[in-house]
Protein backbone atom coordinates (compact mmCIF):
# COMPACT_ATOMS: atom_id res chain seq x y z
CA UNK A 1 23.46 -3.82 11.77
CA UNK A 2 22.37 -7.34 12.82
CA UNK A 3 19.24 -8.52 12.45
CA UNK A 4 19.17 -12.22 11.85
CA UNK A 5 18.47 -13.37 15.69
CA UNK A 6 15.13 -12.46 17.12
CA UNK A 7 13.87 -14.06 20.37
CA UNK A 8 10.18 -15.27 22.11
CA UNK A 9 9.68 -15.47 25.89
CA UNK A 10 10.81 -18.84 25.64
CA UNK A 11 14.35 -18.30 23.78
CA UNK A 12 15.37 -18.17 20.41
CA UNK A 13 12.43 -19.02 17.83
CA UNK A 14 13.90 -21.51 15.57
CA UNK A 15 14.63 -20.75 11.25
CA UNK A 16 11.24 -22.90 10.96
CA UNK A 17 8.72 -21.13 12.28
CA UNK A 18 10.38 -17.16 11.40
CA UNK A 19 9.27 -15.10 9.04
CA UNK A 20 11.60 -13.94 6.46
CA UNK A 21 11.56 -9.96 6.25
CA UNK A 22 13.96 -9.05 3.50
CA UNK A 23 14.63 -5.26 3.43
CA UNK A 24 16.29 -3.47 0.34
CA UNK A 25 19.09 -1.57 0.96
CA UNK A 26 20.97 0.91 -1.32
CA UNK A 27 22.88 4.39 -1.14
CA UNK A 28 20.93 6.99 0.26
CA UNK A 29 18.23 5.16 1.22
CA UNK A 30 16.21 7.06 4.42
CA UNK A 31 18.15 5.68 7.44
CA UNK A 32 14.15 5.39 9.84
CA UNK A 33 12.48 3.04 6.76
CA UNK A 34 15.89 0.95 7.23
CA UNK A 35 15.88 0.65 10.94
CA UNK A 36 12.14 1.16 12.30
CA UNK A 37 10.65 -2.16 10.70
CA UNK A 38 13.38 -4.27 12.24
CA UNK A 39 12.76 -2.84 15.84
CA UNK A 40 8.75 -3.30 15.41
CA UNK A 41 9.42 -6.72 14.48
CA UNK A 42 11.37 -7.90 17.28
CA UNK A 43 9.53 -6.78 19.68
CA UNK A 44 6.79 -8.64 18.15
CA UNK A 45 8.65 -12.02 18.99
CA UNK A 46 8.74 -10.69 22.59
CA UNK A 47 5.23 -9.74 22.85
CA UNK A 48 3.57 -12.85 21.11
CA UNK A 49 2.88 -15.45 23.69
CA UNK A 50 3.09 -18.76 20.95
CA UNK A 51 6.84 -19.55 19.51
CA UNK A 52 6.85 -17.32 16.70
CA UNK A 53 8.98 -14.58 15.36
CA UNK A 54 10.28 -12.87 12.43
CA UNK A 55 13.68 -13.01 10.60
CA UNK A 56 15.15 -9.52 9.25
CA UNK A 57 17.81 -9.14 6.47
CA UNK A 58 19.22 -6.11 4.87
CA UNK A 59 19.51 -7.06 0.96
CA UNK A 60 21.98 -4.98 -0.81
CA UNK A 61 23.46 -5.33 -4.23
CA UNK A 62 27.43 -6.05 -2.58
CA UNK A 63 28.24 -6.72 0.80
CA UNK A 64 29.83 -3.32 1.20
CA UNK A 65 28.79 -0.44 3.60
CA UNK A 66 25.93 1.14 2.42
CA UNK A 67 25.76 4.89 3.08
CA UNK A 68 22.08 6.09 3.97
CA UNK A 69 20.79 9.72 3.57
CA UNK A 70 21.37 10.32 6.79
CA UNK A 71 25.04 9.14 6.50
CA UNK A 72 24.69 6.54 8.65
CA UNK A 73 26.66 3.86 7.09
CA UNK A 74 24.55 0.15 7.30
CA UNK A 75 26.40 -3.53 6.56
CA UNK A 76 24.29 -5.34 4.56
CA UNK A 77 23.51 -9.38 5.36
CA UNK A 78 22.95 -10.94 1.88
CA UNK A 79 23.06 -9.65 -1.83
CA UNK A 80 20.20 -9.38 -3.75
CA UNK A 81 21.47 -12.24 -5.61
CA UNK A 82 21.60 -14.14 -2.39
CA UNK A 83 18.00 -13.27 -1.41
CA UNK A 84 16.07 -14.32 -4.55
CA UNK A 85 17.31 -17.63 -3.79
CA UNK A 86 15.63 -17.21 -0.36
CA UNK A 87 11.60 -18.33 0.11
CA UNK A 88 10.53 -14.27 1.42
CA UNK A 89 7.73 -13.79 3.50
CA UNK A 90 7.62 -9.73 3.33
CA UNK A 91 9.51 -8.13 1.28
CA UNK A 92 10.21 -4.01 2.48
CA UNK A 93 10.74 -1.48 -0.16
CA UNK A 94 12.07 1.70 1.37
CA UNK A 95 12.45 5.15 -0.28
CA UNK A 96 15.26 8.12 -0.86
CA UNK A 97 14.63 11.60 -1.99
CA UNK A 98 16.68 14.03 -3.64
CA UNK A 99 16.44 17.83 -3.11
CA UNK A 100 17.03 20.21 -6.21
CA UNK A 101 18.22 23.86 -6.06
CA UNK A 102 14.66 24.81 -5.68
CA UNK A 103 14.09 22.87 -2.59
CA UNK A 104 11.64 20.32 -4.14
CA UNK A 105 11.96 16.42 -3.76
CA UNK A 106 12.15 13.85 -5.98
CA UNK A 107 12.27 10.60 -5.42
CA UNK A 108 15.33 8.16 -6.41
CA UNK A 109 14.38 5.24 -8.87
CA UNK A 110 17.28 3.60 -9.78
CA UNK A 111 16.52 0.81 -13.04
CA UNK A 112 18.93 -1.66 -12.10
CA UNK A 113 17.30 -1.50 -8.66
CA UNK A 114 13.82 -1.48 -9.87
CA UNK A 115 14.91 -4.48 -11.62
CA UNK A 116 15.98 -5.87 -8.45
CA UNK A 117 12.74 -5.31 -6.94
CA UNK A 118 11.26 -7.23 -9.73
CA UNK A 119 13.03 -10.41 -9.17
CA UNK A 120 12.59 -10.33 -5.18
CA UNK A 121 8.96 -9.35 -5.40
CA UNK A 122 8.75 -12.64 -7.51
CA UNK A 123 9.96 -14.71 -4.13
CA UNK A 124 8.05 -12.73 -1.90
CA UNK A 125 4.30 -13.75 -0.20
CA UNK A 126 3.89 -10.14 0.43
CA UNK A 127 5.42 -6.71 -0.56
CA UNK A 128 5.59 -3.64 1.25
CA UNK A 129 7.01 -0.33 0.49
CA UNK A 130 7.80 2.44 2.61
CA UNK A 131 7.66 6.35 2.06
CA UNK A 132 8.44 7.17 -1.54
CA UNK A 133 9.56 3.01 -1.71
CA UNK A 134 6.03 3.33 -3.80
CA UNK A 135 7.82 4.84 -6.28
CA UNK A 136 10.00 1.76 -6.93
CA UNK A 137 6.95 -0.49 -6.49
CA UNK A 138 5.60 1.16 -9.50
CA UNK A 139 8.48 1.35 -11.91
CA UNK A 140 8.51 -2.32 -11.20
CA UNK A 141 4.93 -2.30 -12.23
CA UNK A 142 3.61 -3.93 -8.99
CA UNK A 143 1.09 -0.93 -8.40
CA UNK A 144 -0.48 -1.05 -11.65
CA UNK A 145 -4.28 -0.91 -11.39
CA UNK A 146 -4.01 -0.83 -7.72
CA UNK A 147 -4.89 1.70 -5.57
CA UNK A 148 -1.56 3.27 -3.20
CA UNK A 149 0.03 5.77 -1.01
CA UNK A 150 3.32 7.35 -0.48
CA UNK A 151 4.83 10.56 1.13
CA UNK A 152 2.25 13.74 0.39
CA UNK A 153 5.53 15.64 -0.77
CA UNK A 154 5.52 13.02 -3.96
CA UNK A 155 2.17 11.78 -4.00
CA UNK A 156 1.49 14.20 -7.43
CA UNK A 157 4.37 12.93 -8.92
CA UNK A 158 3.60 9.45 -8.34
CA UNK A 159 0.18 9.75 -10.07
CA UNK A 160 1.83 11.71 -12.98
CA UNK A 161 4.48 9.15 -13.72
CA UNK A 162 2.64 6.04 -13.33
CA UNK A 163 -1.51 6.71 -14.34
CA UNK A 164 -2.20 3.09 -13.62
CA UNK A 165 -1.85 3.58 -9.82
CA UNK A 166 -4.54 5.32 -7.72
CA UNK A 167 -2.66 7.73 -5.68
CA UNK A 168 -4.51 8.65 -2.20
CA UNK A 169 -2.20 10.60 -0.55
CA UNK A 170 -4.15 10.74 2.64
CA UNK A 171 -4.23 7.53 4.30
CA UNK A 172 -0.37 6.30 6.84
CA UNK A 173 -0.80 2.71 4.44
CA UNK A 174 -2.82 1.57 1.90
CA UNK A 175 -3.67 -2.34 1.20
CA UNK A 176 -4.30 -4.04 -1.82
CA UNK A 177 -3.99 -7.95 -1.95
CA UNK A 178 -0.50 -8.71 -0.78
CA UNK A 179 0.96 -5.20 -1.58
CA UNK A 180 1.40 -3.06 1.14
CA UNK A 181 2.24 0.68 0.90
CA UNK A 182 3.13 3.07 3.59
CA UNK A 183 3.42 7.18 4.11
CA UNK A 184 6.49 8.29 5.25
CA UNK A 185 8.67 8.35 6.85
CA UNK A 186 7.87 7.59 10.87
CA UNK A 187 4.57 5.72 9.33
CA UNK A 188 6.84 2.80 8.63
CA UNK A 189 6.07 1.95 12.24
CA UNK A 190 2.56 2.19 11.58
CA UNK A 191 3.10 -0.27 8.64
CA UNK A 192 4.93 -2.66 10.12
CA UNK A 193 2.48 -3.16 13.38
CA UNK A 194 -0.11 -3.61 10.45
CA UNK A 195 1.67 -6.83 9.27
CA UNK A 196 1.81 -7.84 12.59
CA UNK A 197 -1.73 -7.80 13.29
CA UNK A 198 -2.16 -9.14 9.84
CA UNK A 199 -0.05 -12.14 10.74
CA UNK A 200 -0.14 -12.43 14.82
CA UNK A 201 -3.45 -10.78 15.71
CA UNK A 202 -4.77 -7.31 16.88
CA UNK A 203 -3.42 -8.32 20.26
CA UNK A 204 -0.01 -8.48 19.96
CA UNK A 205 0.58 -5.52 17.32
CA UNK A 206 -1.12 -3.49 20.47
CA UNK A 207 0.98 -5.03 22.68
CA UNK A 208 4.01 -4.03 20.77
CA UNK A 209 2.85 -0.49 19.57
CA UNK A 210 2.39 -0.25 23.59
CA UNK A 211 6.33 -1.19 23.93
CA UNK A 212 6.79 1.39 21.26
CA UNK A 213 5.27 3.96 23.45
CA UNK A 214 3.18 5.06 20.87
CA UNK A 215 -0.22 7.50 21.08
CA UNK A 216 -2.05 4.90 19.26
CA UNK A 217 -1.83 2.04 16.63
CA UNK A 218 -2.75 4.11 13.83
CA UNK A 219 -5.27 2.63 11.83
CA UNK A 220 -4.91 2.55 7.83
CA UNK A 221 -7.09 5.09 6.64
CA UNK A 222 -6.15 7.64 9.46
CA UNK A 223 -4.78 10.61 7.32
CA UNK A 224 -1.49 11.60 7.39
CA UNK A 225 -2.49 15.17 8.53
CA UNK A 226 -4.43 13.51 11.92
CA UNK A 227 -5.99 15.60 14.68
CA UNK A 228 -3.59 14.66 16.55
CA UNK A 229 -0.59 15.77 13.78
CA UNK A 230 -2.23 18.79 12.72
CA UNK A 231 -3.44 21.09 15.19
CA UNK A 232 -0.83 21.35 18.10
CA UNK A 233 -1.98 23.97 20.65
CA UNK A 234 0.68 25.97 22.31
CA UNK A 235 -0.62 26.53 25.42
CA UNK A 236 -1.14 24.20 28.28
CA UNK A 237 -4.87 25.00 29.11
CA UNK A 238 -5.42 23.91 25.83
CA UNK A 239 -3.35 21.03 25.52
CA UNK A 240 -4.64 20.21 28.67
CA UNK A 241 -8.80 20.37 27.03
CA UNK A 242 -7.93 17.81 24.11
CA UNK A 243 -6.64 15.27 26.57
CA UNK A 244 -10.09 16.10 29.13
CA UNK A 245 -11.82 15.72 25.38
CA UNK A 246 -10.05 12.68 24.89
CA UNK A 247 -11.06 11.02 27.83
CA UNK A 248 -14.56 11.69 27.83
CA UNK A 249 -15.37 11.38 23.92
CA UNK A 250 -18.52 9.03 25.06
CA UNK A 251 -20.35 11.70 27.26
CA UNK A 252 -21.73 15.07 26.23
CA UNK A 253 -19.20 17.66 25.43
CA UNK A 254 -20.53 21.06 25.17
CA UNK A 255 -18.83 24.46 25.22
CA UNK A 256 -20.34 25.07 28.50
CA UNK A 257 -18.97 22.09 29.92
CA UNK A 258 -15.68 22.80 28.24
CA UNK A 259 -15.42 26.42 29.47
CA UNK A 260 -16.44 25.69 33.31
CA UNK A 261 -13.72 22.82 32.88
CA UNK A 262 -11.02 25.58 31.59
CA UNK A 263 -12.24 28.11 34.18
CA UNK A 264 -12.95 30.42 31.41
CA UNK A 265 -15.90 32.43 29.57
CA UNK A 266 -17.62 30.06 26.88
CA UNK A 267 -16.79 33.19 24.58
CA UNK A 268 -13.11 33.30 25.43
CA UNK A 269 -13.44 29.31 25.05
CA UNK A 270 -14.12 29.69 21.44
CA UNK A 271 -11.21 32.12 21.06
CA UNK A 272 -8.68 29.84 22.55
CA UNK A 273 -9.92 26.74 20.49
CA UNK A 274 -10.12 29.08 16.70
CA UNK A 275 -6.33 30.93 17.91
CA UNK A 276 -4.63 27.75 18.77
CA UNK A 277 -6.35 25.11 16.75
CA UNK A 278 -8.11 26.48 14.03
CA UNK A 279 -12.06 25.48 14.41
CA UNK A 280 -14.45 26.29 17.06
CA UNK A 281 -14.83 23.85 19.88
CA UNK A 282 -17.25 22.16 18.28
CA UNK A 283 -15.65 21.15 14.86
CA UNK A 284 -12.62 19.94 17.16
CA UNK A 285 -14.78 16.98 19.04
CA UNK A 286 -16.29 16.21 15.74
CA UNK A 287 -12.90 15.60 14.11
CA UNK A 288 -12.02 13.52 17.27
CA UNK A 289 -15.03 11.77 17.31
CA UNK A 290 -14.36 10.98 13.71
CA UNK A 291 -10.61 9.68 13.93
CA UNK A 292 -12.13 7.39 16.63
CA UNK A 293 -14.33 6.25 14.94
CA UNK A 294 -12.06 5.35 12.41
CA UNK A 295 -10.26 3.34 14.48
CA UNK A 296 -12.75 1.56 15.04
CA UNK A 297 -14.11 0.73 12.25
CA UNK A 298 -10.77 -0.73 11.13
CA UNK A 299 -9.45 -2.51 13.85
CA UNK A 300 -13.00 -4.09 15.64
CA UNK A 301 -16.02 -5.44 14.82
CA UNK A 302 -18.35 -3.33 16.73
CA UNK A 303 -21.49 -2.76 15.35
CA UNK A 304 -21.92 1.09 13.19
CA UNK A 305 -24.40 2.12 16.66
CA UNK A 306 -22.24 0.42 19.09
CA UNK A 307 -19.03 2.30 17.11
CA UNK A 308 -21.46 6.17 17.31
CA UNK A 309 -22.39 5.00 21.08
CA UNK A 310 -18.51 4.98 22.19
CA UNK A 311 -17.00 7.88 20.08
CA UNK A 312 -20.02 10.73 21.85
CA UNK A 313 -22.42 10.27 18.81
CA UNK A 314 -25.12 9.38 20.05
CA UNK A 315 -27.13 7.55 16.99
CA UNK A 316 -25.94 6.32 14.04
CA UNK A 317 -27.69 9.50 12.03
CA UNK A 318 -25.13 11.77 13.64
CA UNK A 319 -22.46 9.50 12.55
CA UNK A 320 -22.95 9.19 9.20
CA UNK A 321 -23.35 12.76 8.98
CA UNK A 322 -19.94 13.79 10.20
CA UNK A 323 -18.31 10.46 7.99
CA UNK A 324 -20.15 12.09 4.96
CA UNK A 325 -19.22 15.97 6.06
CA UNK A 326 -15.24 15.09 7.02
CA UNK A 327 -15.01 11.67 4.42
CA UNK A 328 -17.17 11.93 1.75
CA UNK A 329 -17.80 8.36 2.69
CA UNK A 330 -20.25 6.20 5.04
CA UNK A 331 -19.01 4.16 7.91
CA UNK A 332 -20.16 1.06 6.43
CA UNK A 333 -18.62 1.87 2.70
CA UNK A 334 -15.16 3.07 5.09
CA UNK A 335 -15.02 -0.28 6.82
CA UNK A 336 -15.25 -2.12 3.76
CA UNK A 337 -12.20 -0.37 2.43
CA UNK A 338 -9.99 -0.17 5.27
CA UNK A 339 -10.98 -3.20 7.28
CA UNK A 340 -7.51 -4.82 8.91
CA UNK A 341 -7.59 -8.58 8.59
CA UNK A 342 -7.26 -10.90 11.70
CA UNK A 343 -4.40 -12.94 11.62
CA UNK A 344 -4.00 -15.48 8.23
């Protein structure tokens, strides 16, 4: 795998003005936290109209073939020896699980590779670890008194083996200072338009999660059981109602409304919605409302009313009612937490 040229509209970005991504690579490793970063961060270089770009090299302990868990087999570009002589801008931390007899997962944490992490964490301006990566992060003690995420499958562990680390679970990546820590797996994506934003702009990570052909650049503290991961209807009608839903969050949505949309009794409306998704019609907009809301309290700085105008809540009351209902938190006190950066 080749990573080391990555162009700009203009041509190649010279050494001087890339960013250095080093990524750790060792046996078993989860093939997507090898090989999604990379592709996020050259089409960033594409999609970023000034001369800038990002350099991405696979750190391994030899130059031989390194076998992933998905058996893909991966050439490393440097040694780790060869990297902590490198200046790193962002250093990427992925993860590998094992599976015991009783289907459970645990999470591989090598100590000569944890001491590896040490010494390139040392070069590095930032740090970043990917799915259960956050497991190596901490047996490196770079998570200690720091709050972090990782894949919900290990999240317990995590917390039990290391009670210096605030484990949440639910957010796709956490921030704290220059360490970065992302759910797994496809969340890596997710991450890695984060540190674009957090070095190019809002812009351009758009621009590239657009490329991507993603739903939507996923803000930090969206969970990683979203609306739209966790209830998937099965039948078109309603897959057809969340997207009307969707598109109108900022106008009234009532059952009515919703039922002479479906062609259907308001009754039979509430069936569909409580069969296919779980909650009545009304406790699905809310949750929408919410996760938009979200968004935008992350990635804009639109005033709290401006923020309950667009998402369909009408005043700020109603808005801080569903944040403390769904979040246990306000939107001012969930801002302050999960605020993305502009550019440095």
């Amino acid at each position: 795998m080749s990573t080391d040229l990555l162009t700009a509209p203009g041509g190649p970005v010279p050494d001087s003005v890339r960013r250095l991504i080093v990524i750790v690579l060792f046996d078993g490793v989860d093939l997507l936290d090898v090989t999604g970063p990379p592709e996020v961060f050259s089409l960033a270089g594409r999609e970023a109209e000034e001369a800038v770009g990002y350099q991405v090299l696979l750190a391994a302990e030899a130059m031989d073939p390194v076998t992933t868990g998905a058996g893909v087999r991966v050439l490393p570009d440097l040694t780790f020896e060869e990297a902590a002589a490198r200046a790193i801008d962002t250093l990427v931390v992925p993860g590998a699980v094992e599976i015991d007899d009783e289907r459970r997962v645990h999470p591989l944490v090598d100590p000569e590779l944890v001491e590896w992490v040490k010494v390139l964490a040392a070069r590095a301006h930032r740090i970043a670890s990917v799915c259960v990566g956050a497991h190596l992060l901490a047996a490196a003690g770079l998570l200690d008194g720091k709050r972090a995420t990782t894949h919900w499958s290990t999240a317990q562990q995590l917390a039990a083996d290391h009670p210096a680390v605030t484990v949440d679970a639910d957010p796709i990546f956490v921030r704290e200072g220059n360490v970065w820590t992302g759910a797994g797996i496809s969340a890596c994506l997710d991450l890695s338009l984060a540190l674009i934003a957090d070095d190019l702009g809002e812009a351009v990570a758009l621009r590239v999660a657009r490329q991507l052909v993603m739903y939507l650049k996923r803000p930090s503290g969206q969970s990683q059981f979203s609306v739209p991961l966790e209830q998937i209807a099965t039948t078109r009608r309603i897959e057809d109602l969340r997207h009307h839903i969707l598109r109108h969050l900022d106008e009234p949505l009532t059952v009515v409304g919703l039922a002479a949309y479906a062609h259907v009794s308001d009754r039979h409306l509430t069936r569909l919605f409580k069969t296919e998704l779980g909650m009545t019609p009304h406790a699905y907009i809310e949750s929408v409302r919410v996760e938009k809301a979200r968004h935008e309290l992350e990635s804009t700085d639109a005033t709290v009313e401006r923020i309950a105008a667009v998402c369909g809540f009408g005043t700020t009351d109603t808005l801080v009612r569903a944040f403390r209902r769904r979040l246990n938190t306000t939107p001012t006190e969930y801002r302050r937490r999960f605020r993305v950066p502009v550019a440095r």
